[in-house]
Protein backbone atom coordinates (compact mmCIF):
# COMPACT_ATOMS: atom_id res chain seq x y z
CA UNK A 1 62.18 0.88 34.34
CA UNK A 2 63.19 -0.19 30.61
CA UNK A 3 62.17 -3.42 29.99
CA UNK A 4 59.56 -4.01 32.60
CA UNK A 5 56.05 -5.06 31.54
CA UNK A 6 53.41 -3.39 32.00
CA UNK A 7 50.84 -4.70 35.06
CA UNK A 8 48.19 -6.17 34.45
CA UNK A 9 44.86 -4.12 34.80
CA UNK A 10 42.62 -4.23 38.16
CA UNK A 11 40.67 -7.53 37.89
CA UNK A 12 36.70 -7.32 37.74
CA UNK A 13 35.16 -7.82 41.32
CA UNK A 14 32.14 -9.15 40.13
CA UNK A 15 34.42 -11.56 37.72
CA UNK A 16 35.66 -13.70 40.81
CA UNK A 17 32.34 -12.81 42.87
CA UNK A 18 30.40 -14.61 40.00
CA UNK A 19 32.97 -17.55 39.61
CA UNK A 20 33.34 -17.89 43.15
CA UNK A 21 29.12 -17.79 43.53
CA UNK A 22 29.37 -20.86 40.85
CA UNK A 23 31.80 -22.75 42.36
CA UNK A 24 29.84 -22.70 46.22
CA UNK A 25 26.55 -23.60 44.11
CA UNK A 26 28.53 -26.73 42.86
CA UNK A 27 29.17 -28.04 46.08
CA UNK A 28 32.81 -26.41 46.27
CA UNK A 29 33.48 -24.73 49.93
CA UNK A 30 35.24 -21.14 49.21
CA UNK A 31 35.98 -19.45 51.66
CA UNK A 32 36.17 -15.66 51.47
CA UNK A 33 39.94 -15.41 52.22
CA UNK A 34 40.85 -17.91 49.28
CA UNK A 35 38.32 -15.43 47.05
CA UNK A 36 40.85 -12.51 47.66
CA UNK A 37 43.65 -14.17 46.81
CA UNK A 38 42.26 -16.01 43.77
CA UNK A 39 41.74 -12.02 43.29
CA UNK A 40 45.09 -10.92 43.84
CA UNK A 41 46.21 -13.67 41.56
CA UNK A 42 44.51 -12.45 38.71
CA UNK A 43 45.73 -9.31 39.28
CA UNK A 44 49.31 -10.66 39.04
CA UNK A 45 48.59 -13.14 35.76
CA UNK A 46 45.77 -11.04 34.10
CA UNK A 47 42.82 -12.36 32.64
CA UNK A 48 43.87 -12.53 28.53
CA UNK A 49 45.26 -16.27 28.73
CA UNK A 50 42.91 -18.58 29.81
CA UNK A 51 45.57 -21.22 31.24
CA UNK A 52 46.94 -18.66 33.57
CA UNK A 53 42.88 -18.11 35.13
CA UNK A 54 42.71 -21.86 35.28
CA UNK A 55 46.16 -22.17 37.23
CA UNK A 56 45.35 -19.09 39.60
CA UNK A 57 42.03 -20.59 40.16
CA UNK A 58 43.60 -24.45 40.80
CA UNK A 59 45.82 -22.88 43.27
CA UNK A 60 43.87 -20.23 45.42
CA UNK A 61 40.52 -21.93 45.11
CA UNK A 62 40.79 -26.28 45.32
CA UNK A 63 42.19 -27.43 48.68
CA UNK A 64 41.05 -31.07 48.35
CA UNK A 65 41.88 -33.50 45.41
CA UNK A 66 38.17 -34.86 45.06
CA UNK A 67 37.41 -30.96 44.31
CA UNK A 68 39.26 -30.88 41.15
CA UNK A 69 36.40 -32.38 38.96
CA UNK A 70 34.34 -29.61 40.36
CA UNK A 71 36.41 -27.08 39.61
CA UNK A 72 37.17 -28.51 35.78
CA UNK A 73 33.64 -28.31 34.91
CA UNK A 74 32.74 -24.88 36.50
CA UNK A 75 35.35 -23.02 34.78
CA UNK A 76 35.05 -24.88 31.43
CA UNK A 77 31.36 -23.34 31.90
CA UNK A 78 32.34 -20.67 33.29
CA UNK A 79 34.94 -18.91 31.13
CA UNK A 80 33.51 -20.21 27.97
CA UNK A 81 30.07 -17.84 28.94
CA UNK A 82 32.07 -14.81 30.28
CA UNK A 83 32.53 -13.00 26.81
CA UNK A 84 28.32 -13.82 26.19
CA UNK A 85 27.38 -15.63 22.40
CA UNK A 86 25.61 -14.06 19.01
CA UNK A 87 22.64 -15.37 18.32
CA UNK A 88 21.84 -14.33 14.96
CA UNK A 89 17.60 -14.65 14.94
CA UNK A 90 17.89 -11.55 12.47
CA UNK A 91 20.35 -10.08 9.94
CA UNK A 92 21.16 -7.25 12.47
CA UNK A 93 23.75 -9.78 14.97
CA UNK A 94 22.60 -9.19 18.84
CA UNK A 95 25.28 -10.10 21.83
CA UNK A 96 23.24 -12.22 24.54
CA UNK A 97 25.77 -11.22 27.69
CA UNK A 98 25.23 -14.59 30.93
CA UNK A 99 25.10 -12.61 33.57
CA UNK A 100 25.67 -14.81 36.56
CA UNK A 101 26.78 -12.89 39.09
CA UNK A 102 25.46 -12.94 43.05
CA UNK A 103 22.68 -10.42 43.48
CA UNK A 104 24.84 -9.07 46.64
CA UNK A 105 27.56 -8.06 43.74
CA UNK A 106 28.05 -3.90 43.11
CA UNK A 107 25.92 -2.75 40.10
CA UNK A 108 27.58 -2.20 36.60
CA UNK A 109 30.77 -0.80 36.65
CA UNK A 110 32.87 0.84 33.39
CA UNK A 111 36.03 -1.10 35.02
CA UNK A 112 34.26 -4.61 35.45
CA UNK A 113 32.28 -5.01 31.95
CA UNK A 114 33.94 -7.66 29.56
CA UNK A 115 34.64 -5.96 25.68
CA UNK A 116 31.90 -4.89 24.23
CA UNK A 117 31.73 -4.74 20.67
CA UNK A 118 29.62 -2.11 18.52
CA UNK A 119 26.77 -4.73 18.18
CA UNK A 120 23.54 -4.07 20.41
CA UNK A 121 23.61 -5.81 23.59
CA UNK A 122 20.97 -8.08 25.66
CA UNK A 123 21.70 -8.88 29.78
CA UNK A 124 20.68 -12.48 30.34
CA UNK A 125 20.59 -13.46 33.99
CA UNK A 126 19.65 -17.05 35.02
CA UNK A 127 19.25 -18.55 38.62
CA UNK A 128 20.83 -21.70 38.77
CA UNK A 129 19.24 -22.43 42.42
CA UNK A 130 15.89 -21.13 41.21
CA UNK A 131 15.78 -23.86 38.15
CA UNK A 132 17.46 -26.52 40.80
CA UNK A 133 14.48 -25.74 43.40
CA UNK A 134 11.87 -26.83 40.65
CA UNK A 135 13.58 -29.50 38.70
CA UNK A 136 11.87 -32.84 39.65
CA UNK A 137 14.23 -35.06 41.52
CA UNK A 138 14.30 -37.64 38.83
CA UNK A 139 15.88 -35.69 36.14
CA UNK A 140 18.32 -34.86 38.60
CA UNK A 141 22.21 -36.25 37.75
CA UNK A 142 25.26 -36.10 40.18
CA UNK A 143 26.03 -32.00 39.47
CA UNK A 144 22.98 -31.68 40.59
CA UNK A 145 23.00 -33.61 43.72
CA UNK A 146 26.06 -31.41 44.47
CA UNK A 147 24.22 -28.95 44.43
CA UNK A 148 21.70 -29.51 46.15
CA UNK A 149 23.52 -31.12 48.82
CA UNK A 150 24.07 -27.58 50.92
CA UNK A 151 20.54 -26.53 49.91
CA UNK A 152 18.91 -29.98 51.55
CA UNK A 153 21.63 -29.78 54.79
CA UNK A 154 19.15 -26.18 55.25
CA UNK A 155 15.39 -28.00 55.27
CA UNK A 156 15.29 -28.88 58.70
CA UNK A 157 11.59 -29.80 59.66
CA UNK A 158 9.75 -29.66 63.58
CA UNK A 159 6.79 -30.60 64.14
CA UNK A 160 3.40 -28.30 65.41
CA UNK A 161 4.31 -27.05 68.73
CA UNK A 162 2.44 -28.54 72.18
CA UNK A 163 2.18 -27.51 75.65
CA UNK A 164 4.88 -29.02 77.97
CA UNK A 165 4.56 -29.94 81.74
CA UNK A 166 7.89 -27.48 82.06
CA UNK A 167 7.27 -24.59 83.29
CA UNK A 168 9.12 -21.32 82.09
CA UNK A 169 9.16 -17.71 83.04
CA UNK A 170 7.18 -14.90 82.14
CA UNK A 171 7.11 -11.78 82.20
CA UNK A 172 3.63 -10.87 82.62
CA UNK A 173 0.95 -12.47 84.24
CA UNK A 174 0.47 -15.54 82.79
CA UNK A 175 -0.28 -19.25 84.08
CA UNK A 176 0.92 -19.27 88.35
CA UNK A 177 3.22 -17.42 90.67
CA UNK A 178 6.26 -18.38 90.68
CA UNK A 179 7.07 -18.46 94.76
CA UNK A 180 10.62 -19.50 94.88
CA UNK A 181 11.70 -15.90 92.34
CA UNK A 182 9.17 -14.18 94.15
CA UNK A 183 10.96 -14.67 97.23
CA UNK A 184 14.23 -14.50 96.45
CA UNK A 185 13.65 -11.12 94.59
CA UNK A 186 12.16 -9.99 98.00
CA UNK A 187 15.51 -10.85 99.67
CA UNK A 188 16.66 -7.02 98.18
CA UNK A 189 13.91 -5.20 99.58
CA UNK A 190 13.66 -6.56 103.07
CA UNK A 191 11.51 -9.43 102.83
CA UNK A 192 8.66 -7.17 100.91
CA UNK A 193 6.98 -8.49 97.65
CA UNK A 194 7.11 -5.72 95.65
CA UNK A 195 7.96 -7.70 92.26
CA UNK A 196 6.18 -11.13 91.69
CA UNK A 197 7.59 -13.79 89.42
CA UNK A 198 5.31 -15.49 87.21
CA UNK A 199 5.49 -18.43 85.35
CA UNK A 200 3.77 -20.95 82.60
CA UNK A 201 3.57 -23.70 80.78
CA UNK A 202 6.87 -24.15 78.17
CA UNK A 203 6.12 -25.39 74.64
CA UNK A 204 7.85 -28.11 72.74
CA UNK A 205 8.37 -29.55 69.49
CA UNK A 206 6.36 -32.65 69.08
CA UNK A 207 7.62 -35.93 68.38
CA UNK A 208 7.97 -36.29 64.16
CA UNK A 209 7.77 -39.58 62.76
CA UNK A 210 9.32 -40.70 58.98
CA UNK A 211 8.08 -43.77 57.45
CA UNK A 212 10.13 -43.52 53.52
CA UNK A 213 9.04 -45.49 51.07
CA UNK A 214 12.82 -47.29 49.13
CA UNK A 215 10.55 -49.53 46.40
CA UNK A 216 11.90 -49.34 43.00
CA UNK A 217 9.27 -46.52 41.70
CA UNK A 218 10.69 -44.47 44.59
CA UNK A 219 14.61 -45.01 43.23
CA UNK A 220 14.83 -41.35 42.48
CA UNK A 221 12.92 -39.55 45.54
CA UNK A 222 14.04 -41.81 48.73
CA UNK A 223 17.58 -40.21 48.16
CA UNK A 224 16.25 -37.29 48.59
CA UNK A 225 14.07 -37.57 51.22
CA UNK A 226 16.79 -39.44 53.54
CA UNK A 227 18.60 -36.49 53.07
CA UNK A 228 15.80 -34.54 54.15
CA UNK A 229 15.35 -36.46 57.19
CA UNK A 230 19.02 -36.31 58.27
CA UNK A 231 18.87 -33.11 58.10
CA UNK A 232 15.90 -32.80 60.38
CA UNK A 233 17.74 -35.51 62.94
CA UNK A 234 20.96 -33.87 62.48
CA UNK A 235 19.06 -30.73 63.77
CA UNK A 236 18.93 -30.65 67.81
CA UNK A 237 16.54 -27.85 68.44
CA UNK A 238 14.05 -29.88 66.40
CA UNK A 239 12.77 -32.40 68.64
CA UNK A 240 12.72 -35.83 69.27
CA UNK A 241 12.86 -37.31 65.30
CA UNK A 242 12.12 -41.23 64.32
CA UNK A 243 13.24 -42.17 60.73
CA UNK A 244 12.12 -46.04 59.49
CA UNK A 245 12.95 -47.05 55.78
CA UNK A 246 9.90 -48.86 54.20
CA UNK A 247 10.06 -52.10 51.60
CA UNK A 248 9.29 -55.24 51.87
CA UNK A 249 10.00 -54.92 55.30
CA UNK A 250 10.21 -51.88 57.85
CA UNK A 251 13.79 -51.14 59.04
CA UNK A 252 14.28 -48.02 61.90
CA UNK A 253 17.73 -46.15 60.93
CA UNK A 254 17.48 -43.11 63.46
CA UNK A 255 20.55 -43.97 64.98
CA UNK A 256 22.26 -44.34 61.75
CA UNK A 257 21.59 -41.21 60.77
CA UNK A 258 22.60 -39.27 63.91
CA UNK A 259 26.59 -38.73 62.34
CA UNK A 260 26.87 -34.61 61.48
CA UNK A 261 27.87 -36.18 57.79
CA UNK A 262 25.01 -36.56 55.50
CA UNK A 263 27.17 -39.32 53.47
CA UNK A 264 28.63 -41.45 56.47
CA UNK A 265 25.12 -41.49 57.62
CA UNK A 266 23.50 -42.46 54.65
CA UNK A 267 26.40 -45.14 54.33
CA UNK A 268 25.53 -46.58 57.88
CA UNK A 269 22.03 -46.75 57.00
CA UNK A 270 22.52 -48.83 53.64
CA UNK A 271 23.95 -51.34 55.69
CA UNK A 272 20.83 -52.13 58.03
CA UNK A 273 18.36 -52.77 55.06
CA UNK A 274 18.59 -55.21 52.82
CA UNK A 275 15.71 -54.37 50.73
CA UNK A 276 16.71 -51.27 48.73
CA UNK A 277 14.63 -50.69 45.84
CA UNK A 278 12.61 -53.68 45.95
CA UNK A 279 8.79 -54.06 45.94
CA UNK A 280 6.05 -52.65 48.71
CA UNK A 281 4.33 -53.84 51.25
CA UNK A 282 2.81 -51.27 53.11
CA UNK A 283 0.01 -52.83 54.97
CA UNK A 284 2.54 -55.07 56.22
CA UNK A 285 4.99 -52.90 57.09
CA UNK A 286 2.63 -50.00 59.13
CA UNK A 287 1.28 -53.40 60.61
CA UNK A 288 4.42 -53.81 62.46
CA UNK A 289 5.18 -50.20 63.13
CA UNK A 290 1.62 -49.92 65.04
CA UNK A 291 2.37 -53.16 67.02
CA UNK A 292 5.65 -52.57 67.88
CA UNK A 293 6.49 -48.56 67.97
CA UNK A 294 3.06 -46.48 66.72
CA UNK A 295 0.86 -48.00 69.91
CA UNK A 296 3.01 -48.56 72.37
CA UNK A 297 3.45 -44.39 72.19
CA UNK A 298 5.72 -43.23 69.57
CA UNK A 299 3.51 -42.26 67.29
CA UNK A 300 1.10 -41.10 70.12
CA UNK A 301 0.36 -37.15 69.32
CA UNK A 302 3.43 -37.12 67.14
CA UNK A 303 3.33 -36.39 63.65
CA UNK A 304 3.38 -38.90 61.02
CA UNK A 305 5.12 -38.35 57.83
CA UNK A 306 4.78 -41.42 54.95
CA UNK A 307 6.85 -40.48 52.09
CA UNK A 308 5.76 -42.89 49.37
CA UNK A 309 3.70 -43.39 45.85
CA UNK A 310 0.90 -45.24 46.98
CA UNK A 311 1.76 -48.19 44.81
CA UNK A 312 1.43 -51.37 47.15
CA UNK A 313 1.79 -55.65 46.83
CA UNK A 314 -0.54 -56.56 49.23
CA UNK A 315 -4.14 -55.88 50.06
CA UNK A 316 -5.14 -52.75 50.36
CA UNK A 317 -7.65 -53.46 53.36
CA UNK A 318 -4.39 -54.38 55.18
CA UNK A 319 -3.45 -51.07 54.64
CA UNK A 320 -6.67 -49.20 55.23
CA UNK A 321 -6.69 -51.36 58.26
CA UNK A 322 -3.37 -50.30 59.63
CA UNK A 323 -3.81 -46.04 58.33
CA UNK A 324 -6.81 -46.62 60.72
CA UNK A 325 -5.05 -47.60 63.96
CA UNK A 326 -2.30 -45.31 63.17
CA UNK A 327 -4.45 -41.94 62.84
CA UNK A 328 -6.64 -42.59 66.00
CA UNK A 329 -3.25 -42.71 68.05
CA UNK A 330 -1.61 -39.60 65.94
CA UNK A 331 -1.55 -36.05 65.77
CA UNK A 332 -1.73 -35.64 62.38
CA UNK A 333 -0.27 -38.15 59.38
CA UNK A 334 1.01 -36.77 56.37
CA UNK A 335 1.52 -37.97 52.80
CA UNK A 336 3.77 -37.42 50.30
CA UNK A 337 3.73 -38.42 47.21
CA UNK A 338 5.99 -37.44 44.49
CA UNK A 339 3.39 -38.41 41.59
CA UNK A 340 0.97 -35.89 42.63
CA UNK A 341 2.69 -32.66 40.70
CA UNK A 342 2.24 -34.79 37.76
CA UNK A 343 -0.30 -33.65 35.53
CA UNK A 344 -3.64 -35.07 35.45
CA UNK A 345 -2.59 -37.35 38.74
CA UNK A 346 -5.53 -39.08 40.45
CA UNK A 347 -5.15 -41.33 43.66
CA UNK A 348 -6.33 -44.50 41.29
CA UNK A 349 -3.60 -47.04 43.20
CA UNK A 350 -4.59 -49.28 45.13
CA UNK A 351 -2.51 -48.24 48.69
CA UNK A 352 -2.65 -44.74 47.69
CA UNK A 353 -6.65 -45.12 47.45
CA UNK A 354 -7.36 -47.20 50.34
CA UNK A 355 -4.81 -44.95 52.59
CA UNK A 356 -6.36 -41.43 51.55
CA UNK A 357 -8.97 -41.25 53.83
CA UNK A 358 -7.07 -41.56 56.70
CA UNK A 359 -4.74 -38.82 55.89
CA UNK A 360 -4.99 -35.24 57.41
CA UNK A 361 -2.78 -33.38 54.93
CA UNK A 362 -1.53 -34.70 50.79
CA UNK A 363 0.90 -32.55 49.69
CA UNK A 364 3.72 -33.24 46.98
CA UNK A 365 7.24 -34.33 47.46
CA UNK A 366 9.59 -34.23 43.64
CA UNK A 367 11.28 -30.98 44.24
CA UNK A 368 12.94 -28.89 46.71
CA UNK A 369 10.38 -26.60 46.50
CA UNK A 370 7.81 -29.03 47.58
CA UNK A 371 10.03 -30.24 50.51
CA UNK A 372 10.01 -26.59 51.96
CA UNK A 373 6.76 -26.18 51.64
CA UNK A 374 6.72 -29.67 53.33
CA UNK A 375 8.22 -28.06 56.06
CA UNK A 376 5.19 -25.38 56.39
CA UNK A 377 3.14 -28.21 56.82
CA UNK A 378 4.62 -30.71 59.19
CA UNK A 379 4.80 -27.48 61.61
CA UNK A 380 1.37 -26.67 61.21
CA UNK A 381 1.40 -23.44 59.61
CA UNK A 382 -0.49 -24.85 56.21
CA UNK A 383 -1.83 -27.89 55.16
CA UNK A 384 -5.14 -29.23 53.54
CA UNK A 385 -7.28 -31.44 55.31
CA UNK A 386 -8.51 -34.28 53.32
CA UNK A 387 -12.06 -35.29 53.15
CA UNK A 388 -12.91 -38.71 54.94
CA UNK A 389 -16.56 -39.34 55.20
CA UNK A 390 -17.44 -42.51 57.84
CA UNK A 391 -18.05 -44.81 54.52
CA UNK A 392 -14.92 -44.22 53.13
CA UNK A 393 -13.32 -44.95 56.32
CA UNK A 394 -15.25 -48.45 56.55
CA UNK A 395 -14.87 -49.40 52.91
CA UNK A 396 -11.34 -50.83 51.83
CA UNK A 397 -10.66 -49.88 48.22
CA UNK A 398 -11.57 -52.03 45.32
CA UNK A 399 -9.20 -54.39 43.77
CA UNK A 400 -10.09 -53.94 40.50
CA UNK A 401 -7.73 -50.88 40.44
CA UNK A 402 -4.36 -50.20 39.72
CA UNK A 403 -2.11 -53.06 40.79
CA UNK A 404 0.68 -52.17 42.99
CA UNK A 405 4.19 -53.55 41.19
């Protein structure tokens, strides 16, 4: 027809793939349906004017207000990388092309490649999850946290396995016969046995215990490790789960953080302790856990996780003291510490030195990375046994070391 503009050209698949792979990584839920159409609207508007790709975008892809700021900064990002940069490191110029699509997307395609000019051209591809899995928690800022938000919600921790005094079925001959299937399986051949029903001992999740350091020096880690333990709690088919926040004094929030919704249950559980980011006391604090949960059986053959730096008020022969009664009634305890991927790190504090020999496995705790390999540990499948001679059991560190805060 005279007159009529031409259509727009087919819109690059890997294009929205990669923007809509961005905008999940932020923290923004897109589902596949509002993908298509933020496809089909490009196809309509093109992909030449940049207000029309923001506008599509706005109105297929953000559903909630609180998304827009999301959104904003992706695309900004986003578009600005799509036609790649020059770096000029010689006098021939080189195009560096982002590539930031989703592994899952098609391979190169004539259709979906941006212009290319006649200057040679490099394929950069980054991970943005990969860098976020290694980047301490401290140097972490709010995009960040978004991110790793969905990434945490998927770390969810059980302890070692035990035997149970359920039994379950099986199918060969294992454990005891199972006389009640036996005989009603006899019922269809006349009363004759011919197929026996066997049974044995079920296995369970045993009970994991969180004790999470919230002193000032652990600002930027108990955040993170809250979040871990929600998402443990949160997490039915884990087994029975105890979280109890650590400062001054020792506060249990397990029932706070049984709501589905990491932030309403991080919100409930700010208002039982009144001692965020204070000092330690952690002598004092596993003092009161042993007399009035860790003895009387919850932390009997459960697994004990302290999350905390070592870095203690009071007297560390409290604290050897109390790591004493707690491992003779516990599985296994575990400690993390965030300060031990730091270079050069040696256990020189005062509560991190007179707790060490009581502790079964050390690992790290500043990354995601370390948290899921946390997760290999508290079930059993790795760990590293510390070495605790009697003497060092006896012998209460010295105070000439490292004060705590």
């Amino acid at each position: 027809m005279a007159g009529t503009e031409p259509a727009p050209g087919p819109v690059p698949g890997r294009f929205v793939v990669s923007f809509a792979g961005l905008l999940r990584g932020s923290g923004l839920d897109v589902p596949v349906g509002s993908a298509i159409t933020f496809a089909k609207a490009l196809g309509a508007v093109g992909l030449d004017d940049r207000e029309h790709v923001y506008w599509a975008g706005r109105a297929t892809l953000v559903r909630r207000p609180e998304d827009r700021d999301i959104f904003d900064r992706v695309f900004g990002e986003f578009f600005e990388n799509r036609h790649g940069f020059v770096a000029r490191s010689s006098p021939r110029s080189v195009t560096l092309e982002l590539d930031v699509g989703d592994e899952e997307a098609d391979g190169p395609d004539s259709d979906d490649q941006p212009h290319r000019s006649d200057e040679p051209t490099r394929s950069v591809r980054y991970s943005a999850i990969e860098v976020l899995r290694h980047l301490d928690f401290a140097a972490y800022g709010e995009p960040e946290w978004a991110q790793a938000r969905r990434l945490m919600a998927e770390l969810k921790a059980h302890a070692e396995m035990r035997r149970s005094r359920r039994l379950r079925r099986s199918s060969r001959q294992h454990g005891s016969l199972d006389l009640p299937a036996t005989v009603r399986a006899a019922l269809a051949s006349d009363g004759e046995a011919i197929r026996r029903a066997w049974r044995r001992p079920a296995e369970r999740p045993r009970r994991l215990v969180y004790i999470v350091d919230i002193s000032g020096s652990m600002q930027p880690y108990a955040r993170a490790f809250l979040r871990f333990a929600h998402a443990t709690v949160s997490a039915r088919a884990t087994g029975e789960t105890e979280i109890f926040v650590l400062g001054t004094r020792l506060t249990r929030i397990t029932r706070a953080l049984s709501w589905r919704d990491p932030d309403a249950a991080l919100a409930d559980a700010a208002r039982l302790v009144d001692d965020w980011y204070g000092g330690t006391r952690l002598g004092t604090g596993l003092q009161f856990f042993n007399d009035r949960w860790g003895n009387r059986g919850m932390a009997r053959g459960a697994v004990v996780v302290i999350m905390s730096d070592g870095w203690d008020r009071g007297d560390p022969s409290e604290l050897a003291r109390e790591m004493g009664r707690l491992r003779r009634v516990a599985r296994r305890v575990v400690w993390v510490n965030p300060l031990r991927a730091s270079p050069g790190y040696q256990p020189v504090a005062r509560g991190m030195a007179a707790a060490l020999p009581f502790v079964d496995d050390f690992v790290d705790g500043h990354s995601l990375a370390s948290l899921e390999a946390l997760v290999a540990v508290v079930a059993g499948e790795r760990g590293r046994r510390q070495p605790a001679d009697s003497e060092s059991r006896q012998q209460p560190a010295d105070s000439s070391d490292t004060a705590g805060r």
